[in-house]
Structure formats: C-alpha cells, structure tokens
N, C-alpha and C. Protein backbone atom coordinates (compact mmCIF):
# COMPACT_ATOMS: atom_id res chain seq x y z
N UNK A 1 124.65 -2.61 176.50
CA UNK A 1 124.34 -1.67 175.44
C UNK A 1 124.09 -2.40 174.13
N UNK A 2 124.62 -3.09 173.93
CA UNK A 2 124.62 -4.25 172.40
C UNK A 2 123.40 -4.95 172.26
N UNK A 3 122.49 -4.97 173.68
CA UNK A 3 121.29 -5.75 173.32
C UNK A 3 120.18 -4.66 173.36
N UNK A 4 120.15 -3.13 174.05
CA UNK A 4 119.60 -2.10 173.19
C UNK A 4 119.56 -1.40 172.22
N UNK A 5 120.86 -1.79 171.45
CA UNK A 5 120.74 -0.95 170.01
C UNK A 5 119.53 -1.74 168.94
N UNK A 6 119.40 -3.25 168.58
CA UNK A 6 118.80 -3.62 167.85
C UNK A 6 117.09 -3.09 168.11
N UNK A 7 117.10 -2.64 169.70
CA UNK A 7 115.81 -2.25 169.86
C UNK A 7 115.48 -0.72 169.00
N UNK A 8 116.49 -0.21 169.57
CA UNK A 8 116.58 1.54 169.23
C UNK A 8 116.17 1.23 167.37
N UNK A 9 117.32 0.53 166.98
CA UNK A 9 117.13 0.38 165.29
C UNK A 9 115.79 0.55 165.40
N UNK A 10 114.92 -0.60 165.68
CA UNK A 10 113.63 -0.61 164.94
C UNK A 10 112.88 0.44 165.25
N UNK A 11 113.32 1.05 166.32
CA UNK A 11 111.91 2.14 166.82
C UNK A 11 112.26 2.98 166.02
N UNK A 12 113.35 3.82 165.98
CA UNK A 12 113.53 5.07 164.44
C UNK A 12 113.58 4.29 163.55
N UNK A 13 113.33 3.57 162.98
CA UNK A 13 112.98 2.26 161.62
C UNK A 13 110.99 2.51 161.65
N UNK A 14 110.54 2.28 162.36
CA UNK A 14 109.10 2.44 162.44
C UNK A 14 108.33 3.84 162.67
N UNK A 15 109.35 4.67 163.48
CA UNK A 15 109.06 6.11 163.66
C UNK A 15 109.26 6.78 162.29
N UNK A 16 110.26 6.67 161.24
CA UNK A 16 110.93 6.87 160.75
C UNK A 16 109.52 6.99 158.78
N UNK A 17 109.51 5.85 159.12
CA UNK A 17 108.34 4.61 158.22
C UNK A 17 107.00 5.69 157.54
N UNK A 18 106.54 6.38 158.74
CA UNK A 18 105.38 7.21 158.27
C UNK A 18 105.66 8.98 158.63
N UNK A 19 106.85 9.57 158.15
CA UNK A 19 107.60 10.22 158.04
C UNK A 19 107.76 10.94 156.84
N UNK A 20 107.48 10.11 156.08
CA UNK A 20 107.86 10.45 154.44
C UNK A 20 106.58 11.00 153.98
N UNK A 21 106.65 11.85 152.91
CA UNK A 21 105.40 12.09 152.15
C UNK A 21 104.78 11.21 151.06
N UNK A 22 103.35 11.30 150.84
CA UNK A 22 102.95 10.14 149.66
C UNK A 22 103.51 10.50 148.46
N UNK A 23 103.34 9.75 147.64
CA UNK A 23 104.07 9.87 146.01
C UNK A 23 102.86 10.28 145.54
N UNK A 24 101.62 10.70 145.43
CA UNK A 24 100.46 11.58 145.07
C UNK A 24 100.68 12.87 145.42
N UNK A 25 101.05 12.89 146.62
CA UNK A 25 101.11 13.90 147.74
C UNK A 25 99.59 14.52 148.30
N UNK A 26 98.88 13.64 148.45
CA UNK A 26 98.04 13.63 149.14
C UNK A 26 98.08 13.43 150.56
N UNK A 27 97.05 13.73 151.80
CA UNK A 27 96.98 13.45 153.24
C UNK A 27 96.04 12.92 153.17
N UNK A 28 96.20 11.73 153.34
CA UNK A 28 94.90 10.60 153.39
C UNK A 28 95.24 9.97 154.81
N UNK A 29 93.84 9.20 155.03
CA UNK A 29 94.05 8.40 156.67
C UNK A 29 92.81 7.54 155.90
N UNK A 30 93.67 6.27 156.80
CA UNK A 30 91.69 5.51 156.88
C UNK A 30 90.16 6.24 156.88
N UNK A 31 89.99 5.40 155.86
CA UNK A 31 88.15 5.76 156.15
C UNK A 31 87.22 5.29 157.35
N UNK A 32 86.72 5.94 157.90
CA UNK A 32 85.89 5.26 159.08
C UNK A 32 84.61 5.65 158.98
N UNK A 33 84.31 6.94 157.99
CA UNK A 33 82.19 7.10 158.10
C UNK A 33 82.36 7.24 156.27
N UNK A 34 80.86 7.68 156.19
CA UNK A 34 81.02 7.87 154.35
C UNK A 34 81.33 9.33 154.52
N UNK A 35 81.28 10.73 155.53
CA UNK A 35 81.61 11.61 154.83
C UNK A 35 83.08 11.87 154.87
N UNK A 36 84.07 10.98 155.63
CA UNK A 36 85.16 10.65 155.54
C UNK A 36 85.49 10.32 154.27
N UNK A 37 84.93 9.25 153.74
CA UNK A 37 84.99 8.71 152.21
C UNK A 37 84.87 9.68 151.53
N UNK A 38 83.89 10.81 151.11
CA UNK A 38 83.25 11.81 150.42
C UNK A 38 84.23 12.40 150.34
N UNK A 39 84.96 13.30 151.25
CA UNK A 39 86.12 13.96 151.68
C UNK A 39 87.34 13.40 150.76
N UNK A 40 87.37 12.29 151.07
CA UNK A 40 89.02 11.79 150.06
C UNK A 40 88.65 11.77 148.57
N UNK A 41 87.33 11.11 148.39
CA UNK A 41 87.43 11.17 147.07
C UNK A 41 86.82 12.48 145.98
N UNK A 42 86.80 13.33 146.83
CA UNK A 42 86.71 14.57 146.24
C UNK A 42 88.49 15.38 146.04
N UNK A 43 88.57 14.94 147.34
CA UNK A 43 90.09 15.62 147.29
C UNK A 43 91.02 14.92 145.75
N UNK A 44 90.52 13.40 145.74
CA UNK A 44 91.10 13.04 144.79
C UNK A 44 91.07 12.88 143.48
N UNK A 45 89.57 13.22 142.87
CA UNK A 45 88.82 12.87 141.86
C UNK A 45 88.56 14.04 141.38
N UNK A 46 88.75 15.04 140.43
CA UNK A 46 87.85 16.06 140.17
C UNK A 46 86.66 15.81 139.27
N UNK A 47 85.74 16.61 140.10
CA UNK A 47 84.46 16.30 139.18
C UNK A 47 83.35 16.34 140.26
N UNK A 48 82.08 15.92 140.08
CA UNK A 48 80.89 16.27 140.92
C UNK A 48 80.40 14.82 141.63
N UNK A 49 80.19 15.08 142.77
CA UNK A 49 79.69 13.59 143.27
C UNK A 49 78.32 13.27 143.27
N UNK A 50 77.46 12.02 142.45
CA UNK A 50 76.76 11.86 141.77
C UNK A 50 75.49 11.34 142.98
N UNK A 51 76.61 10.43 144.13
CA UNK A 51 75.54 9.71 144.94
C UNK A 51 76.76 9.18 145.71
N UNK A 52 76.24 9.15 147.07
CA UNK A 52 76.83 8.13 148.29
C UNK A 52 76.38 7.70 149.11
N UNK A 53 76.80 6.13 149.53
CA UNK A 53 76.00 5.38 150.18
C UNK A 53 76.77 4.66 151.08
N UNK A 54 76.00 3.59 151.86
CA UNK A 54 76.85 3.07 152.84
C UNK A 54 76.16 1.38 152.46
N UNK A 55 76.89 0.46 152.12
CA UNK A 55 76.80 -1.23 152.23
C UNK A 55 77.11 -1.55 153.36
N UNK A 56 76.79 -2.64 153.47
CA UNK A 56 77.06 -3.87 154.62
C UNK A 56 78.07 -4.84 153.25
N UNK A 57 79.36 -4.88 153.94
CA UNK A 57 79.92 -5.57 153.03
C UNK A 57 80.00 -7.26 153.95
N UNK A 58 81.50 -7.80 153.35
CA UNK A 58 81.37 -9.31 154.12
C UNK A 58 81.57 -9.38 155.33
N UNK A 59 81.11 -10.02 156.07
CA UNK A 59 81.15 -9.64 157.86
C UNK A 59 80.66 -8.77 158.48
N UNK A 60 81.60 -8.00 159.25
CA UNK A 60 80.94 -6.95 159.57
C UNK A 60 82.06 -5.95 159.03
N UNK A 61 82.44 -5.84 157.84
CA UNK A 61 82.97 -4.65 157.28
C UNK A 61 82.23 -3.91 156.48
N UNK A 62 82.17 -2.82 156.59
CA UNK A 62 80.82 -1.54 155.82
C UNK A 62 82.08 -1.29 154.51
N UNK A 63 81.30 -1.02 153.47
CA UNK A 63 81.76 -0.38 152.75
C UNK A 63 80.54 0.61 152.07
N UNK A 64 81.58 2.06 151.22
CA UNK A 64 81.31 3.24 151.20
C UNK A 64 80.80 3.28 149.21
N UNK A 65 80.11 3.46 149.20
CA UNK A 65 79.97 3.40 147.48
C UNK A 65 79.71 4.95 147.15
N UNK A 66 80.71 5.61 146.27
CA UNK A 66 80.57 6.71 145.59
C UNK A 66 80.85 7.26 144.35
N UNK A 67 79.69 7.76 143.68
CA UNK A 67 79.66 7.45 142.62
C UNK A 67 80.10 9.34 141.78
N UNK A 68 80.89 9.26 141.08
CA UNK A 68 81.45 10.62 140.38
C UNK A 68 81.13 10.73 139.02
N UNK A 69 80.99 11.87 138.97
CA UNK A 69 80.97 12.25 136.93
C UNK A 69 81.98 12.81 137.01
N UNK A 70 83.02 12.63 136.02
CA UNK A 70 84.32 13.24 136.31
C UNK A 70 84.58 14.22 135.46
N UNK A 71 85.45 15.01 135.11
CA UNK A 71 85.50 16.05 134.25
C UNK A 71 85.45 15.88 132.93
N UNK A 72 85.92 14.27 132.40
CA UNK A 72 85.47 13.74 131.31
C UNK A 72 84.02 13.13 130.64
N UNK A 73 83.33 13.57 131.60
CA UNK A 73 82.12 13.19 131.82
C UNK A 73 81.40 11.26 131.80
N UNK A 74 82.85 11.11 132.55
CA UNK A 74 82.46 9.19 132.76
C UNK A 74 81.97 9.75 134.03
N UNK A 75 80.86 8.31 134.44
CA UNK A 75 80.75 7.89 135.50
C UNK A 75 81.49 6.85 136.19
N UNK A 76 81.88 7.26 137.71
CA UNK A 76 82.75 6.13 137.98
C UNK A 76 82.44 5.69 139.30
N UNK A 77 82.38 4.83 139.93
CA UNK A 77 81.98 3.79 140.68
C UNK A 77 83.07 3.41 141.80
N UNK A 78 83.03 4.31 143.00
CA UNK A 78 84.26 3.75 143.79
C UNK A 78 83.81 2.99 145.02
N UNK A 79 84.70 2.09 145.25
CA UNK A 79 83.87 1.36 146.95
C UNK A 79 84.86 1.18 147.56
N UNK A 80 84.71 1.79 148.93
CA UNK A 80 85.65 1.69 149.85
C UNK A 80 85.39 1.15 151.35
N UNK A 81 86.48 0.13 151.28
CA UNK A 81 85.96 -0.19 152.72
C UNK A 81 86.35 0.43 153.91
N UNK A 82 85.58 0.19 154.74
CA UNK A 82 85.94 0.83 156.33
C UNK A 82 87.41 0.27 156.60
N UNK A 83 87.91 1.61 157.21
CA UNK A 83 89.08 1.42 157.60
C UNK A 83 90.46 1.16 156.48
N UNK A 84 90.31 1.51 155.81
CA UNK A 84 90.90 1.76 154.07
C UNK A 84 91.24 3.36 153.50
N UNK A 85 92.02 3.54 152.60
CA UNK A 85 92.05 4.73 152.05
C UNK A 85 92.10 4.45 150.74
N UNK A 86 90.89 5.86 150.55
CA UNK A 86 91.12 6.12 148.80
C UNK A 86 91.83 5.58 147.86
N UNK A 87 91.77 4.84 146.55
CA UNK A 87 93.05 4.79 146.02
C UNK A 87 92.93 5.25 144.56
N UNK A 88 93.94 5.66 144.18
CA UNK A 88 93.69 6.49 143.01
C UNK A 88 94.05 5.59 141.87
C-alpha cells in the first residue's frame, strides 16, 4: 500500500490541477482554426473585429492575426498561435 499512495497523490494532484476556475473567469481552450481565435477574442475584447487572418509562423506553427477597434476606439493587433489561448 505505501508504494500506491505516492501514485494516488499525484493523480488527484493533476485531476485536481484543472478543476479550479480562471482568475478572468473566462472558458478558454487552445486555439486550433482562426474562427476559434475570433471566438476568444471577442469573448474577451469588447469592441468590433476589424480583420482576421491566418500566417505561417516559424516552422510549421500558424498563427492567427486579429485585429479590433475597441470601445476606446484604439486599434489593436493580436497574434495568436496555434494551439495557444487568448491572453488578456
């Protein structure tokens, strides 16, 4: 029994881990297409989305370029890579 508890620890230690809510309190997941991207950063940004696109970033990682007018009326410039989330 003494050499399954250290196992048990970590599994409710890792189960446990993505359990909690964000400190935004947002539901975000990785990005994987741009209207995935579109999606978060609307949820996160208020304001109108100006333009979105898709790069070939370094390798073979894509990244997502989207561009907002925000309620202050800046333009702002976000790029996100595949497999990434939003960040505020």
């Amino acid at each position: 029994m003494s050499r399954l508890a250290p196992v048990v620890f970590l599994l409710i230690l890792l189960l446990a881990g993505g359990a909690g809510a964000r400190e935004d309190g947002a539901d975000r997941n990785p990005v994987w297409t741009l209207d995935e991207a579109v999606e978060q950063v609307e949820a996160l940004y208020p304001g109108r989305i100006l333009s979105a696109r898709e790069n070939d970033g370094e390798g073979s990682v894509r990244v997502f370029v989207v561009r907002i007018l925000t309620e202050n009326q800046e333009v702002r410039t976000l790029r996100i890579e595949q497999g990434t989330e939003v960040q505020r």
